[in-house]
Protein backbone atom coordinates (compact mmCIF):
# COMPACT_ATOMS: atom_id res chain seq x y z
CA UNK A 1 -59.12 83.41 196.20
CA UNK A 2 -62.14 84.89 194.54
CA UNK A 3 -62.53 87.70 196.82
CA UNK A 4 -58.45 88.37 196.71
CA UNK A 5 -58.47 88.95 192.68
CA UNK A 6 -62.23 90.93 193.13
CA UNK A 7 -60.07 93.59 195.54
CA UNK A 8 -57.17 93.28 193.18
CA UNK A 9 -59.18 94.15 189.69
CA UNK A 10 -62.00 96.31 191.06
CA UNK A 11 -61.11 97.92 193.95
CA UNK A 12 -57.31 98.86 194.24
CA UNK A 13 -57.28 100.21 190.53
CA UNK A 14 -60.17 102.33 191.19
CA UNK A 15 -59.21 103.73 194.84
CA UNK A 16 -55.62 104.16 193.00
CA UNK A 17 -57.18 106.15 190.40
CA UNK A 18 -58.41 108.03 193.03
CA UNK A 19 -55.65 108.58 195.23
CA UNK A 20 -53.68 109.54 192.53
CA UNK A 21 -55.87 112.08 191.31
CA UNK A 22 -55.92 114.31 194.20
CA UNK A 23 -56.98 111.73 197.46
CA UNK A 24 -60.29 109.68 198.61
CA UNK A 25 -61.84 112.79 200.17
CA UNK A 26 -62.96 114.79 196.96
CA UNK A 27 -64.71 111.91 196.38
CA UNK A 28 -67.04 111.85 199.54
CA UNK A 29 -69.71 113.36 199.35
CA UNK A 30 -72.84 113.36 201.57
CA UNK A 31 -75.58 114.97 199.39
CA UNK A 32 -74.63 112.48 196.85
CA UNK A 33 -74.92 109.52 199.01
CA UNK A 34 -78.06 110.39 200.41
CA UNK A 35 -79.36 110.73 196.67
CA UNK A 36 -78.61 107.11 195.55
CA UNK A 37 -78.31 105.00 198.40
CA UNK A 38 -81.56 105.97 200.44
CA UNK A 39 -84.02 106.20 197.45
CA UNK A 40 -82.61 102.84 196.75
CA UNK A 41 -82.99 101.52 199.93
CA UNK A 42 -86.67 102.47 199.78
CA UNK A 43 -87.04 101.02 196.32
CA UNK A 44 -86.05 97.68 197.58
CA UNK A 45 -87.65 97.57 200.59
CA UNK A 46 -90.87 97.85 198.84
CA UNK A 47 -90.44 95.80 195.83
CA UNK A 48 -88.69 92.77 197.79
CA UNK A 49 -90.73 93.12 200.79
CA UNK A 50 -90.34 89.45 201.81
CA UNK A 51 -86.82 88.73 200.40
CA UNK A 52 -85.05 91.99 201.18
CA UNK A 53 -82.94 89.97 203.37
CA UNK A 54 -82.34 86.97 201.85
CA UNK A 55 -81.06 88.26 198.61
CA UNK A 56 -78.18 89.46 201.10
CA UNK A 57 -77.87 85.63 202.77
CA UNK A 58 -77.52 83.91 199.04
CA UNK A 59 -74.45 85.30 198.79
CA UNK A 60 -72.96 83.54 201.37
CA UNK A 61 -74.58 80.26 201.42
CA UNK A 62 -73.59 77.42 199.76
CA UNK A 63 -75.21 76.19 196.38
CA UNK A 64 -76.83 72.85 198.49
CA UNK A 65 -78.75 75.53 200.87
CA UNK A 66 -80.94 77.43 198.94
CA UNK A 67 -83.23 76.86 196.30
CA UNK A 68 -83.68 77.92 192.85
CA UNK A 69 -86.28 80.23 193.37
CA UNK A 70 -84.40 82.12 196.26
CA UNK A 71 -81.86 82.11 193.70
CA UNK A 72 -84.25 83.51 191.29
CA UNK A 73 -85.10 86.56 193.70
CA UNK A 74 -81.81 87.12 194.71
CA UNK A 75 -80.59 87.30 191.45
CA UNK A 76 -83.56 89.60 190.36
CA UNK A 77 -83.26 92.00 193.61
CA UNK A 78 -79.65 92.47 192.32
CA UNK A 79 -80.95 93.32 188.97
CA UNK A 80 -83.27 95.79 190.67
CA UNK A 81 -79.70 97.63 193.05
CA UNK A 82 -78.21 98.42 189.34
CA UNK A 83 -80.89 99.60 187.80
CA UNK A 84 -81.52 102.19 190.71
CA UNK A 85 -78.20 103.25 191.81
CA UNK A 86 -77.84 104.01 188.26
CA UNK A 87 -81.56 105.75 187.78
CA UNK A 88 -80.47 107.68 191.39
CA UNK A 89 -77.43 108.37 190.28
CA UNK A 90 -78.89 110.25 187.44
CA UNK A 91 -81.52 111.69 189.35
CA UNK A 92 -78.82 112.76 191.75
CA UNK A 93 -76.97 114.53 188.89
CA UNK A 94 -80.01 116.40 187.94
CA UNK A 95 -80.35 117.95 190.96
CA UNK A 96 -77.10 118.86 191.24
CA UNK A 97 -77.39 120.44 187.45
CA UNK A 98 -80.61 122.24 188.64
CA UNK A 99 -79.06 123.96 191.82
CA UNK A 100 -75.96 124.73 189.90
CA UNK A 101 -78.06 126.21 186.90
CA UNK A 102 -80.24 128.46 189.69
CA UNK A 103 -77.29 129.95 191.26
CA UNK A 104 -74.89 130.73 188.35
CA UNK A 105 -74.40 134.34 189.47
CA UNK A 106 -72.49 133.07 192.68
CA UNK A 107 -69.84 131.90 190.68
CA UNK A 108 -68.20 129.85 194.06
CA UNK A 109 -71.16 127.88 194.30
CA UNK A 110 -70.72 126.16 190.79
CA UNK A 111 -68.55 123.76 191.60
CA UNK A 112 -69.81 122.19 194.79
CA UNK A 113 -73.46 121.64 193.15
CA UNK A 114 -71.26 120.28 189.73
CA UNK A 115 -70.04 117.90 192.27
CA UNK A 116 -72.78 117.05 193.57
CA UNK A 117 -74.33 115.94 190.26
CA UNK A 118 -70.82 114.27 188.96
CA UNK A 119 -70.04 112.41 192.59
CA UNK A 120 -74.00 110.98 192.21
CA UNK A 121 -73.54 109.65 188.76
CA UNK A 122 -70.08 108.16 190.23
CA UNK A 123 -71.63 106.38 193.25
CA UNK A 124 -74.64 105.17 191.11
CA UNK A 125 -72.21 103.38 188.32
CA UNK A 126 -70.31 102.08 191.12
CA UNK A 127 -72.52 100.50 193.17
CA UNK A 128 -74.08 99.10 190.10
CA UNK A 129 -70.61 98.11 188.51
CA UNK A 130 -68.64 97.03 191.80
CA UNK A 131 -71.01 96.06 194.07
CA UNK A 132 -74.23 94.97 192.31
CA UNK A 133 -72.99 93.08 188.86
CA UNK A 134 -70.55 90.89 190.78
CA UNK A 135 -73.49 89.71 192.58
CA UNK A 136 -75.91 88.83 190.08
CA UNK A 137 -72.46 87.06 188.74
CA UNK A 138 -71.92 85.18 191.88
CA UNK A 139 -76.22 83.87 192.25
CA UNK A 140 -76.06 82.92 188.30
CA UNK A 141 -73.12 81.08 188.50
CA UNK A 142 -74.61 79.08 191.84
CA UNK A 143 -77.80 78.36 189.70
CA UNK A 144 -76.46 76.87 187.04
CA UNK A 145 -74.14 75.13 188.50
CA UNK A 146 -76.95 73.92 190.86
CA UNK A 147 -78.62 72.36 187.49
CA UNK A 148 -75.82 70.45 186.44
């Protein structure tokens, strides 16, 4: 039931938005990706060396098989996906500002390095926002409700 009114507040408005605005596709964008969700990868695999993993497994398992302080790193590595898809994101639009501002006198190739910049900023906020927040939602809720 959870997961059926996540899709139906989150998702289908925001793929709806997009549809109407012109389709999915203008939204894809491979430079982009590559700007937020590798560096982020990286970032993670580094700082959660030992509990990379397992801050994907809380998710799924039930409040009785974990403890509180997997709880408290899954909840924390979370913490750490918003804070760098949005930090990428904004990374990823400066970049895309740079290459636009170096090539202003071909006029054609403003708006594919504006996208570039925008569509970064976009996938950062929504990873953090859709994907990441939820999460941290989910493991806080399972803690406390673990102490009562």
């Amino acid at each position: 039931m959870t997961i059926l009114i996540f899709l139906l507040l989150l998702i289908v408005p925001i793929v709806g938005g997009m549809i109407m605005s012109g389709g999915v596709a203008q939204f894809m964008d491979a430079p982009s990706a590559f700007i937020v969700i590798i560096p982020t990868l990286g970032t993670l695999l580094v700082g959660f060396k030992g509990s990379f993993l397992s801050s994907f497994s809380a998710i799924w398992e039930g409040e009785i098989g974990i403890d509180s302080r997997e709880l408290d790193s899954a909840i924390a590595f979370w913490k750490a996906v918003k804070r760098c898809t949005i930090g990428y994101g904004c990374i990823g639009f400066m970049i895309g500002l740079v290459a636009m501002l170096g090539s202003l006198d071909d006029v054609s190739s403003i708006g594919p390095f504006m996208a570039v910049g925008l569509i970064s900023i976009m996938y950062g906020i929504i990873v953090a926002y859709i994907v990441a927040e939820p999460m941290v939602c989910l493991l806080e809720t399972k803690k406390r409700s673990k102490r009562i």
